[in-house]
C-alpha atoms as a PDB file:
ATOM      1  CA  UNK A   1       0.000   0.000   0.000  1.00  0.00           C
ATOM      2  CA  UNK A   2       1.200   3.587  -0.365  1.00  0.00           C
ATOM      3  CA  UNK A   3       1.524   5.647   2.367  1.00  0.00           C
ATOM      4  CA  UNK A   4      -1.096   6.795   4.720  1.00  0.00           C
ATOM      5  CA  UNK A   5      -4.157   8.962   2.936  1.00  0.00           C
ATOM      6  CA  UNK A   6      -5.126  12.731   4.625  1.00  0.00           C
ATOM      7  CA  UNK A   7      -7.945  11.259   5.880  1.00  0.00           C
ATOM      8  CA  UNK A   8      -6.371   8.166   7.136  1.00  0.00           C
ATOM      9  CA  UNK A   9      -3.494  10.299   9.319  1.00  0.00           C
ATOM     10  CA  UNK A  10      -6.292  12.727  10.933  1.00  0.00           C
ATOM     11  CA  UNK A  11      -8.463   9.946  12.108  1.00  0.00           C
ATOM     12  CA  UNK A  12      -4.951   8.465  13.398  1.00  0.00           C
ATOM     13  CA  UNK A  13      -4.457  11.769  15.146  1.00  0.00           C
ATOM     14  CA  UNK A  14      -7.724  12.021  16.304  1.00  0.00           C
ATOM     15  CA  UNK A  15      -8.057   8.457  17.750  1.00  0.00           C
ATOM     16  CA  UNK A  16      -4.953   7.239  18.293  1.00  0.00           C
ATOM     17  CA  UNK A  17      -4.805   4.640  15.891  1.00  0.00           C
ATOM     18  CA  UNK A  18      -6.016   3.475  12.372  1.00  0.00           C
ATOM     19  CA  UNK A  19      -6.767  -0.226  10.999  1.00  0.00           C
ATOM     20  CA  UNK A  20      -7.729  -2.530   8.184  1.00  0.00           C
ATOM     21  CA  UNK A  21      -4.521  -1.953   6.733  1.00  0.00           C
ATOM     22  CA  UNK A  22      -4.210  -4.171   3.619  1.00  0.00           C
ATOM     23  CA  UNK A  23      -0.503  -5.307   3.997  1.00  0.00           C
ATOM     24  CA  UNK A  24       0.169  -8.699   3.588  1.00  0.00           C
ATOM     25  CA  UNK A  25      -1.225 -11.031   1.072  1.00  0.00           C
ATOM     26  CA  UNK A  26      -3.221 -14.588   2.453  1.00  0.00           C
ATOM     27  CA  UNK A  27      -0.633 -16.400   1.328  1.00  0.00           C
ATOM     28  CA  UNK A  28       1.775 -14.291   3.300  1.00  0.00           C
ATOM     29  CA  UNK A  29      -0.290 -14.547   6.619  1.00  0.00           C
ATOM     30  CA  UNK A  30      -0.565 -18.262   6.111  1.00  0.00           C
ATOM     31  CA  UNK A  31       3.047 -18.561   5.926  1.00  0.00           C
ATOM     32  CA  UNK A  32       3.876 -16.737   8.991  1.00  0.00           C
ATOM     33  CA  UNK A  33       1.391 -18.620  10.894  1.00  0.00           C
ATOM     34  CA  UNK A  34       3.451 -22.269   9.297  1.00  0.00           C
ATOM     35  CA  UNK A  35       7.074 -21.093  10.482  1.00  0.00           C
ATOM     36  CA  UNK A  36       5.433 -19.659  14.429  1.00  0.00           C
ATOM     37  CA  UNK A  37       3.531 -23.258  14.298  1.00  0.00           C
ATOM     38  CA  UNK A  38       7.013 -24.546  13.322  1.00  0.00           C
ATOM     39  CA  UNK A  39       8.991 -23.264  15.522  1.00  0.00           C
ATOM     40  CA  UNK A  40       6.452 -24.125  18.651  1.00  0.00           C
ATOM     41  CA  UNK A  41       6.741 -27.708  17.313  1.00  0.00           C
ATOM     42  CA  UNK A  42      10.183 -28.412  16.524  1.00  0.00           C
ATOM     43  CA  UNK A  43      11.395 -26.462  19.620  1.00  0.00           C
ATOM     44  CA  UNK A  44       8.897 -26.561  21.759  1.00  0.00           C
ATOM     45  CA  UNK A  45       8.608 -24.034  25.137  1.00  0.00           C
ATOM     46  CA  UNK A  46      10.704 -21.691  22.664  1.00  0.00           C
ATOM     47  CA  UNK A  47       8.013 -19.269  22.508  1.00  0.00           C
ATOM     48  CA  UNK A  48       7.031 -19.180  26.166  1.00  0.00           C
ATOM     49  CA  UNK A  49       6.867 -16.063  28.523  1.00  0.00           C
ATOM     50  CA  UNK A  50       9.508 -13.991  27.717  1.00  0.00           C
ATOM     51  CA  UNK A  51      10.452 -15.333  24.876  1.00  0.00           C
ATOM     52  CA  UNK A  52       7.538 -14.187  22.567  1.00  0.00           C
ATOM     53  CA  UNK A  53       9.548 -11.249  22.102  1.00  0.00           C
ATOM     54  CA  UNK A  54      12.301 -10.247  20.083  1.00  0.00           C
ATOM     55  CA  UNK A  55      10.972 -13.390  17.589  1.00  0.00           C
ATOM     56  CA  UNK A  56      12.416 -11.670  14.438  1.00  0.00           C
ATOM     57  CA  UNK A  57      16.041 -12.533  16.054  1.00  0.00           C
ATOM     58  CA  UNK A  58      15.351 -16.070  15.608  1.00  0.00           C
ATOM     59  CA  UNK A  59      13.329 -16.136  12.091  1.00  0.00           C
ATOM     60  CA  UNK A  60      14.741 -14.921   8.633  1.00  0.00           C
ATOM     61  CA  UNK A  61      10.894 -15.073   7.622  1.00  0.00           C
ATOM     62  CA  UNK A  62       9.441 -13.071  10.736  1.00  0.00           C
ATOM     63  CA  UNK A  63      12.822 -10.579  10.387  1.00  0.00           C
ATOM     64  CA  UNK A  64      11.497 -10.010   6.607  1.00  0.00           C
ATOM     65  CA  UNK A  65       7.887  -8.985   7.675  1.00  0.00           C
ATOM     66  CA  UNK A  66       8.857  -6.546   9.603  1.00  0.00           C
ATOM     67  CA  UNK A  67      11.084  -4.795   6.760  1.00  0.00           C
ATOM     68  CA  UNK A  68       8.037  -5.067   4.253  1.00  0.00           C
ATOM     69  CA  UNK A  69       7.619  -2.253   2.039  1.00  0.00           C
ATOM     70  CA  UNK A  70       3.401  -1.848   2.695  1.00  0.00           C
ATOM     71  CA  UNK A  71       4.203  -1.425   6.699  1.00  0.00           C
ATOM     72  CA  UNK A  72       6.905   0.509   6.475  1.00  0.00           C
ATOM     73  CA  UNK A  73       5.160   3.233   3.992  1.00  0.00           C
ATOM     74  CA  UNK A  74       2.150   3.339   6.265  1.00  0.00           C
ATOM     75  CA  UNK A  75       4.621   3.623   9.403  1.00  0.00           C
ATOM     76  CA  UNK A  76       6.295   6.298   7.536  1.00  0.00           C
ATOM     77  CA  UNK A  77       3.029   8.372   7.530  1.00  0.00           C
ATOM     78  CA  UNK A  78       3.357   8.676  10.795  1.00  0.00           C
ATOM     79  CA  UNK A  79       6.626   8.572  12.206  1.00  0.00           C
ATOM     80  CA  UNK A  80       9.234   9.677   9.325  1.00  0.00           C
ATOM     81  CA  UNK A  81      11.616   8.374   7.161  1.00  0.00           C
ATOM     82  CA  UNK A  82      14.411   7.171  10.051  1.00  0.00           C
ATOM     83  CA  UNK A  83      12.503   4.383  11.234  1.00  0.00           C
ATOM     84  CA  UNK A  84      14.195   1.701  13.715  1.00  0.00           C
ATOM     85  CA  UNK A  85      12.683  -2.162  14.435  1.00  0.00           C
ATOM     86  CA  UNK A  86      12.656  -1.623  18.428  1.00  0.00           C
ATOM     87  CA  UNK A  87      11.258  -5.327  18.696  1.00  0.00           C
ATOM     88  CA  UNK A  88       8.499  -7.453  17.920  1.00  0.00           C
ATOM     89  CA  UNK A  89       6.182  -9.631  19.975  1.00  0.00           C
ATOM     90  CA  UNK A  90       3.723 -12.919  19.479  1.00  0.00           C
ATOM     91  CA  UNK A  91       0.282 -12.542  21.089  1.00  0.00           C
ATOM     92  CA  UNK A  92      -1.053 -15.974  20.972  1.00  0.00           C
ATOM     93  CA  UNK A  93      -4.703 -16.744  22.301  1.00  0.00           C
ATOM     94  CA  UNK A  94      -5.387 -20.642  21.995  1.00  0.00           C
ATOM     95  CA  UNK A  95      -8.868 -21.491  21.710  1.00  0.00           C
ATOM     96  CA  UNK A  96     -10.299 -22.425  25.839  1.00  0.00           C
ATOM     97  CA  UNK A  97      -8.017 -20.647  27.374  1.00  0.00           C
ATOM     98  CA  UNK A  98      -8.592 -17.317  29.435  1.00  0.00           C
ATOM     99  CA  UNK A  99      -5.872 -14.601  28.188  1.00  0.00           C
ATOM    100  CA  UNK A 100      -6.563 -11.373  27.877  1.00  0.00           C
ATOM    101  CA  UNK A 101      -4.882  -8.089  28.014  1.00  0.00           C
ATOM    102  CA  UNK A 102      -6.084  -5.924  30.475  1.00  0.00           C
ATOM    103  CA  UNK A 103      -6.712  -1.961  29.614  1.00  0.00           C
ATOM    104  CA  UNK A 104      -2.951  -0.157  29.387  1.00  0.00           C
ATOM    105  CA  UNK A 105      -1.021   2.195  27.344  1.00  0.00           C
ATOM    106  CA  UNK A 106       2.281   1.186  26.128  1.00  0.00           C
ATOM    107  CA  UNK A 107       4.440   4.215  26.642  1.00  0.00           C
ATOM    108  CA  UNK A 108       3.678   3.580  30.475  1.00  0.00           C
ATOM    109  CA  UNK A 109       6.143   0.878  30.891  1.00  0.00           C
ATOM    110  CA  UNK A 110       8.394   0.774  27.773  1.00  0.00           C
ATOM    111  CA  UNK A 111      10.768   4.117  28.199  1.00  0.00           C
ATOM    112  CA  UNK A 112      10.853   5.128  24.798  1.00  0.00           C
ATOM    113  CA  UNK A 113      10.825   9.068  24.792  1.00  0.00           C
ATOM    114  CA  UNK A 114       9.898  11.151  22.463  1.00  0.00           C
ATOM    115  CA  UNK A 115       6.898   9.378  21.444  1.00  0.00           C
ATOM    116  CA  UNK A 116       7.594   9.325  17.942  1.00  0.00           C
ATOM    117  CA  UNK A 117       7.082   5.645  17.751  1.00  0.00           C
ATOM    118  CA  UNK A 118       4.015   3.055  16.721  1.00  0.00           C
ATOM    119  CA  UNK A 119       3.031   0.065  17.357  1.00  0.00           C
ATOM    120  CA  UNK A 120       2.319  -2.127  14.595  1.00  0.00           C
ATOM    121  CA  UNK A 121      -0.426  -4.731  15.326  1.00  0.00           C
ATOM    122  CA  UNK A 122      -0.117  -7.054  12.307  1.00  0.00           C
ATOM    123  CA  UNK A 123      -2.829 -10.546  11.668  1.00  0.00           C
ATOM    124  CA  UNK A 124      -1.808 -13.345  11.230  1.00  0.00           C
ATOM    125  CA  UNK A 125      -5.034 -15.167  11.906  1.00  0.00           C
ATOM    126  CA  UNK A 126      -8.066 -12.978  11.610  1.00  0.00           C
ATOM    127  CA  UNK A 127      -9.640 -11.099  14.841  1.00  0.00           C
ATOM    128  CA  UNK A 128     -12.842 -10.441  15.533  1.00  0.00           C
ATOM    129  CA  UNK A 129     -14.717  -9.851  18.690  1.00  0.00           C
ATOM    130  CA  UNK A 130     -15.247 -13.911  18.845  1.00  0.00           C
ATOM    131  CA  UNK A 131     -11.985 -14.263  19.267  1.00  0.00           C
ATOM    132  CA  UNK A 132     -10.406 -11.321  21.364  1.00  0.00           C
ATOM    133  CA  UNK A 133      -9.730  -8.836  19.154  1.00  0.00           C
ATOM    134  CA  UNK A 134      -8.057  -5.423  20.313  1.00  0.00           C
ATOM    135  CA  UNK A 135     -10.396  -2.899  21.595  1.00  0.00           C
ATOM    136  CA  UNK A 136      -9.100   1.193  21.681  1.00  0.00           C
ATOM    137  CA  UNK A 137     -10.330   3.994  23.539  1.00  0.00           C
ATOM    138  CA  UNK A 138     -10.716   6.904  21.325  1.00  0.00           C
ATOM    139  CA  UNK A 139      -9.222   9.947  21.970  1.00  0.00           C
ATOM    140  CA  UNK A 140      -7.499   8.420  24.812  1.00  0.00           C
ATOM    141  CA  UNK A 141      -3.593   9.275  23.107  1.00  0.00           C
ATOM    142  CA  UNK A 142      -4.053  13.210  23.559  1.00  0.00           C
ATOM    143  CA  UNK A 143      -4.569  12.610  27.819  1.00  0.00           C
ATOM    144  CA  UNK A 144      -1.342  12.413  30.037  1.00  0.00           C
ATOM    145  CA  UNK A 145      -0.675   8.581  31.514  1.00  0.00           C
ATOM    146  CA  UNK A 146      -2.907   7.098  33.438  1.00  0.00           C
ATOM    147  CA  UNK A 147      -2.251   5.127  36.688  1.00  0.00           C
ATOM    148  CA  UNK A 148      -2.094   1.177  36.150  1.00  0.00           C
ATOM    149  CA  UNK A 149      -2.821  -1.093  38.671  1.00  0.00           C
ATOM    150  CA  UNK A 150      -0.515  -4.181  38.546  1.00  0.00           C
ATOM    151  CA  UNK A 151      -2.467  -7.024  39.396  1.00  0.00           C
ATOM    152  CA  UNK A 152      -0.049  -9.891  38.168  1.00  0.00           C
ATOM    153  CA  UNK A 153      -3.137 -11.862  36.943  1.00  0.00           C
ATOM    154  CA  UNK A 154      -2.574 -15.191  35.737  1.00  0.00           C
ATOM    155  CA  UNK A 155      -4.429 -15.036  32.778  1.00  0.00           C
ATOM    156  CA  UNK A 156      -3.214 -11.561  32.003  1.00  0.00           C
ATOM    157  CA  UNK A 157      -0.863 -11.214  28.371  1.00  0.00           C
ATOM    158  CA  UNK A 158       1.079  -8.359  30.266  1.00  0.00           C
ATOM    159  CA  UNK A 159       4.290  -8.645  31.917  1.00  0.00           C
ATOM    160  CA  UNK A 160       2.965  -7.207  35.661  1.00  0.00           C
ATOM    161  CA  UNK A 161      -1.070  -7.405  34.966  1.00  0.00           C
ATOM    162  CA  UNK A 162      -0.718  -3.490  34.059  1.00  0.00           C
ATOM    163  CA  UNK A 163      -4.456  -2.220  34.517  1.00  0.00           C
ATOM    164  CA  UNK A 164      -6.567   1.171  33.766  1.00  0.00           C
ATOM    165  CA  UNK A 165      -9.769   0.329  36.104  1.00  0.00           C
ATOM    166  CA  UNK A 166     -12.953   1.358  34.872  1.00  0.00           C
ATOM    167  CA  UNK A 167     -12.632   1.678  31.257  1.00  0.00           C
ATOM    168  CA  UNK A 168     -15.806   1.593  29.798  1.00  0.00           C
ATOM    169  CA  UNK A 169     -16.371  -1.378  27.170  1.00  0.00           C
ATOM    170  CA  UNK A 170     -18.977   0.617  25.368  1.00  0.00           C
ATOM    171  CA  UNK A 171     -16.672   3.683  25.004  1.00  0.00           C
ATOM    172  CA  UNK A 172     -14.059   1.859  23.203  1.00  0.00           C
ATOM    173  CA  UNK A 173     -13.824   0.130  19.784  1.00  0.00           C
ATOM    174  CA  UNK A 174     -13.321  -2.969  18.610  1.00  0.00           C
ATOM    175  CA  UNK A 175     -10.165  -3.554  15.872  1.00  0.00           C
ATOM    176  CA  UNK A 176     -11.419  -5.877  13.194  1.00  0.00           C
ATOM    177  CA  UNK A 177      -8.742  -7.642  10.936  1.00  0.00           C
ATOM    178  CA  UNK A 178      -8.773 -10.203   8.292  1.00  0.00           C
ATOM    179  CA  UNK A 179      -5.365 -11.919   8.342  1.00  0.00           C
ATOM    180  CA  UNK A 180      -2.765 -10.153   6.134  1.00  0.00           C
ATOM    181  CA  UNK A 181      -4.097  -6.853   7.675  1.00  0.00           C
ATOM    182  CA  UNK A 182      -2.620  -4.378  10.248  1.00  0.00           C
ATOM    183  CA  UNK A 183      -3.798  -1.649  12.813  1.00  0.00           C
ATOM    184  CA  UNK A 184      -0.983   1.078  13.620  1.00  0.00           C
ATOM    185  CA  UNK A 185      -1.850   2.581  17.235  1.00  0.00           C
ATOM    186  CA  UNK A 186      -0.040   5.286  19.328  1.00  0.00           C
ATOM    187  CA  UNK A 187       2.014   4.716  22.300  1.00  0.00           C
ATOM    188  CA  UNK A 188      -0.337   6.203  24.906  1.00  0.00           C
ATOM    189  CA  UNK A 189      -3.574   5.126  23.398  1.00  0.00           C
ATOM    190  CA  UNK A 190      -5.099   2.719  25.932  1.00  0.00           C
ATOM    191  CA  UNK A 191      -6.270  -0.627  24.198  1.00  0.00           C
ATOM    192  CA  UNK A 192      -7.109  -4.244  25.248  1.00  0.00           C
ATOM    193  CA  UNK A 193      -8.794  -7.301  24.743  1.00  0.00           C
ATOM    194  CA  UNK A 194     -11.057 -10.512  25.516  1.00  0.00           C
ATOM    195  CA  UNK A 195     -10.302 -13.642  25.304  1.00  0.00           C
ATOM    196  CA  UNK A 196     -11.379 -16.338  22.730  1.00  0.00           C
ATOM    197  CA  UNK A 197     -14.089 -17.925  22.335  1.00  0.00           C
ATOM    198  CA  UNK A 198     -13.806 -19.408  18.806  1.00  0.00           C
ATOM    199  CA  UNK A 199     -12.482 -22.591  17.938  1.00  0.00           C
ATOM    200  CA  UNK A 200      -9.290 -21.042  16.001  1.00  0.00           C
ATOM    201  CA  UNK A 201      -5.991 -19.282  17.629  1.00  0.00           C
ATOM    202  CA  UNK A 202      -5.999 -15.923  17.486  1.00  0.00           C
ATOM    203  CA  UNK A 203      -2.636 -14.992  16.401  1.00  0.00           C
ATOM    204  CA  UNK A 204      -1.014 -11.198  16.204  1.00  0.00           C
ATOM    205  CA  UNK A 205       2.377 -10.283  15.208  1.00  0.00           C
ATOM    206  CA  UNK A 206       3.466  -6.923  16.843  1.00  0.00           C
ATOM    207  CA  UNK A 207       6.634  -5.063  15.507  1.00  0.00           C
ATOM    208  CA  UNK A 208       6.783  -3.259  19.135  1.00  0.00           C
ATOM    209  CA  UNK A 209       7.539  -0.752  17.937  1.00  0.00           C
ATOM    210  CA  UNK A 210       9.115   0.860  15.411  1.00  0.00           C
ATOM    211  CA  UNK A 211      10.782   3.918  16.638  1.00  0.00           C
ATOM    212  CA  UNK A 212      12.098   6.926  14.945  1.00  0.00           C
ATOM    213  CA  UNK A 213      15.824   7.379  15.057  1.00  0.00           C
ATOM    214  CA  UNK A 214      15.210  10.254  17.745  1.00  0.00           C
ATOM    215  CA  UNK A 215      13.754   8.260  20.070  1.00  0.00           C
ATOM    216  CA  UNK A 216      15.966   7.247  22.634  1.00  0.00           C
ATOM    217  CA  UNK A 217      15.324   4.755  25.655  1.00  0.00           C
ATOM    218  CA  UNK A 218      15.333   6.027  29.054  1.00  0.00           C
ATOM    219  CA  UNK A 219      14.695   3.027  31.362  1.00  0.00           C
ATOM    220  CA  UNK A 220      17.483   0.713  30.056  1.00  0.00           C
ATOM    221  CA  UNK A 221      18.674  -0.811  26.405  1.00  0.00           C
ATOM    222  CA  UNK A 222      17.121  -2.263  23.325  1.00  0.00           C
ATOM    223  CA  UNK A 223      18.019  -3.870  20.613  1.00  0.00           C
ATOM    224  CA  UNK A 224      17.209  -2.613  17.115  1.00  0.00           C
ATOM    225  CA  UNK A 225      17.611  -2.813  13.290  1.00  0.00           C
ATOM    226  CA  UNK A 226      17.392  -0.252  10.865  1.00  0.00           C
ATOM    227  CA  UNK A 227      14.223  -0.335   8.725  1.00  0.00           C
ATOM    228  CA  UNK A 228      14.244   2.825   6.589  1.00  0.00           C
ATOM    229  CA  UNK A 229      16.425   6.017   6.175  1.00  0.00           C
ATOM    230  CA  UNK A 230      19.162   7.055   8.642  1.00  0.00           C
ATOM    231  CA  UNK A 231      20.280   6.724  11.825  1.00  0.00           C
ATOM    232  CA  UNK A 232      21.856   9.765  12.782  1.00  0.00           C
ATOM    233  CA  UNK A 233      21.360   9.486  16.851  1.00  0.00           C
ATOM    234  CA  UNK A 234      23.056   6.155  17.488  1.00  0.00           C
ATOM    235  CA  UNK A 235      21.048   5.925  20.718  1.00  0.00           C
ATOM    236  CA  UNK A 236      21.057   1.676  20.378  1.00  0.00           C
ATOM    237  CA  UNK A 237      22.448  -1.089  19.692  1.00  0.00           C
ATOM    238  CA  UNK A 238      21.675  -3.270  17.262  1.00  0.00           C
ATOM    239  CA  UNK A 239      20.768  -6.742  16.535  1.00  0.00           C
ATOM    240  CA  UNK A 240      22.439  -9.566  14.618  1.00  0.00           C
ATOM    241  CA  UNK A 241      19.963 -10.450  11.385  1.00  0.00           C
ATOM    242  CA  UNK A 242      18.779 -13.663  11.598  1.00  0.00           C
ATOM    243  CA  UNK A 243      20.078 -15.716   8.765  1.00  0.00           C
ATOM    244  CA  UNK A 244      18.689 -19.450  10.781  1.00  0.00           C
ATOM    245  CA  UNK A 245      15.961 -20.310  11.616  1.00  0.00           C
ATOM    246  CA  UNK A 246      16.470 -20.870  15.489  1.00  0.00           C
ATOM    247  CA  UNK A 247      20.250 -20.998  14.907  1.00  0.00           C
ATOM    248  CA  UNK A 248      22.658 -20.918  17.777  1.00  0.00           C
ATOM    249  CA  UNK A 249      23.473 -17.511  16.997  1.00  0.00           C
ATOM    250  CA  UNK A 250      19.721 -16.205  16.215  1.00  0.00           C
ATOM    251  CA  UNK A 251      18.943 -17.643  19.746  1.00  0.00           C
ATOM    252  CA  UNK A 252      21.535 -16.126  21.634  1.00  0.00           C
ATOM    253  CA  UNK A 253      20.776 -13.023  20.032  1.00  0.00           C
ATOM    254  CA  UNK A 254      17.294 -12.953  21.130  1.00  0.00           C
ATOM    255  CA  UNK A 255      17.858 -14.357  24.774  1.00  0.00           C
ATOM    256  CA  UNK A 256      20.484 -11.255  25.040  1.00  0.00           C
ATOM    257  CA  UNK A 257      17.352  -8.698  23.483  1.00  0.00           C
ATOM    258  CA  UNK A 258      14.853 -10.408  25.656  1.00  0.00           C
ATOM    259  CA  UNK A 259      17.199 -10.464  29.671  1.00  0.00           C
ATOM    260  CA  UNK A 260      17.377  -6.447  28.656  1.00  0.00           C
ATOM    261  CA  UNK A 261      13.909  -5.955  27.785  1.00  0.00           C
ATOM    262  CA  UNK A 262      12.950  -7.906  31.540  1.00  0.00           C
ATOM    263  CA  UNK A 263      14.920  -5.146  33.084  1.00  0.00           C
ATOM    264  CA  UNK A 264      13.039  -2.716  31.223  1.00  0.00           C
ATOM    265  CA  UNK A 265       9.480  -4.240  31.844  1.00  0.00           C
ATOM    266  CA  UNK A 266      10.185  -5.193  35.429  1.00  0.00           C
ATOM    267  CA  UNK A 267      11.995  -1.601  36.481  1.00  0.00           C
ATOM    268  CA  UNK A 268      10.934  -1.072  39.909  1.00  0.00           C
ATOM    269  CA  UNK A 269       8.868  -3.883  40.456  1.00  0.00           C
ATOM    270  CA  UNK A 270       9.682  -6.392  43.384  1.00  0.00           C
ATOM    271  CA  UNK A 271       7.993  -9.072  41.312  1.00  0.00           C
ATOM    272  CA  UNK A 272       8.351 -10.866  38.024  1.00  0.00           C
ATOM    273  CA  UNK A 273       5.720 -11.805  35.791  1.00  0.00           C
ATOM    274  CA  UNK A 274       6.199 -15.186  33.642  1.00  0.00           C
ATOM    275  CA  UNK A 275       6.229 -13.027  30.165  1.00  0.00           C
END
């Protein structure tokens, strides 16, 4: 897709976020979905708890989607030309089970600053209310940060259970995608979601986030690659590209990403989460 239409970047501004993206072809979904289903079945507990993130470390084929032309042109839009892979992260909801992501904004926790980033919310499986879609507030972007609970919950997606109480279900909106599309939301918009009740995983794979090259990180270090344009800051390091799947390299990569990122997530907390 080109980049991002008038229209399209004002109700982005306005909401926080914009969806139905057309980015990746069925075929395309399909064959991310093979090489996650792979990878949980070759190596299996490889995708657990902390290790959902940083997964484009470990897969040539995951590392490619997030360099696609069609996301990067709508991230463009919105961020710039100097655009930085900060990391990337599976959201997996098996059919039965109870996860859910509570109500949160993601610039809470993360310490990216300025907030010249987006998070990319890509289907690989399509997600509808049935089966726990993401739901946004709109409007909520434009507010300061919010206090979060953290609740730890068991069934909760998040690292520490991070909660907004009281967020009205009927004031947000769900975010509909057929597999192959992508939502693009802002750092401080607050989103969540149900769990599912269909018969199908619900599968999203989040480039979280891409960053512009100004955007440094306050809290601790990431690893990143360089998507688009320059990198005239040299605020990170960056990552090793994954030429193996699961390689011994690919992996240590990743497990070095991911014990940094824990820091980051866990700052200040006297208790760990399992992702």
């Amino acid at each position: 897709m080109p980049n991002l239409t008038v229209k399209q970047i004002d109700h982005y501004n306005k909401k926080g976020y914009i969806s139905e993206l057309n980015v990746l072809t069925t075929k395309q979904a399909k064959e991310i979905r093979r090489e996650i289903e792979k990878i949980e079945k070759e190596w299996p507990n490889s995708l657990d708890g902390i290790n959902r993130n940083y997964v484009h470390l470990i897969s040539p084929i995951l590392n490619e989607v997030c360099l696609n032309k069609n996301i990067l042109d709508a991230v463009e839009s919105i961020i710039g030309k100097n655009i930085l892979i900060c990391g990337t992260t599976l959201f997996i909801k098996n059919p039965y089970e109870k996860g859910f992501v509570s109500f949160h904004q993601d610039a809470k926790y993360i310490g990216l600053e300025p907030h010249n980033w987006v998070t990319a919310w890509i289907a690989v499986t399509d997600s509808n209310e049935n089966n726990g879609c993401m739901r946004m507030l709109p409007g909520s972007h434009i507010e300061d940060l919010k206090y979060h609970n953290e609740n730890f919950d068991e069934e909760n997606l998040l690292t520490r259970g991070q909660t907004i109480e009281n967020v009205s279900l009927e004031m947000t909106e769900p975010i509909v995608l057929k597999a192959g599309q992508m939502s693009l939301h802002h750092p401080k918009v607050v989103h969540g979601s149900g769990i599912n009740k269909s018969k199908d995983r619900r599968i999203g794979f989040v480039v979280q986030s891409y960053i512009g090259s100004n955007v440094d990180q306050v809290l601790g270090k990431m690893y990143v690659q360089k998507a688009r344009g320059e990198d005239n800051f040299k605020y990170h390091e960056y990552s090793n590209i994954p030429i193996k799947l699961m390689g011994l390299n690919e992996i240590n990569s990743r497990n070095i990403a991911n014990n940094e990122l824990s820091k980051i997530f866990y700052k200040g907390s006297e208790k760990i989460g399992k992702y």
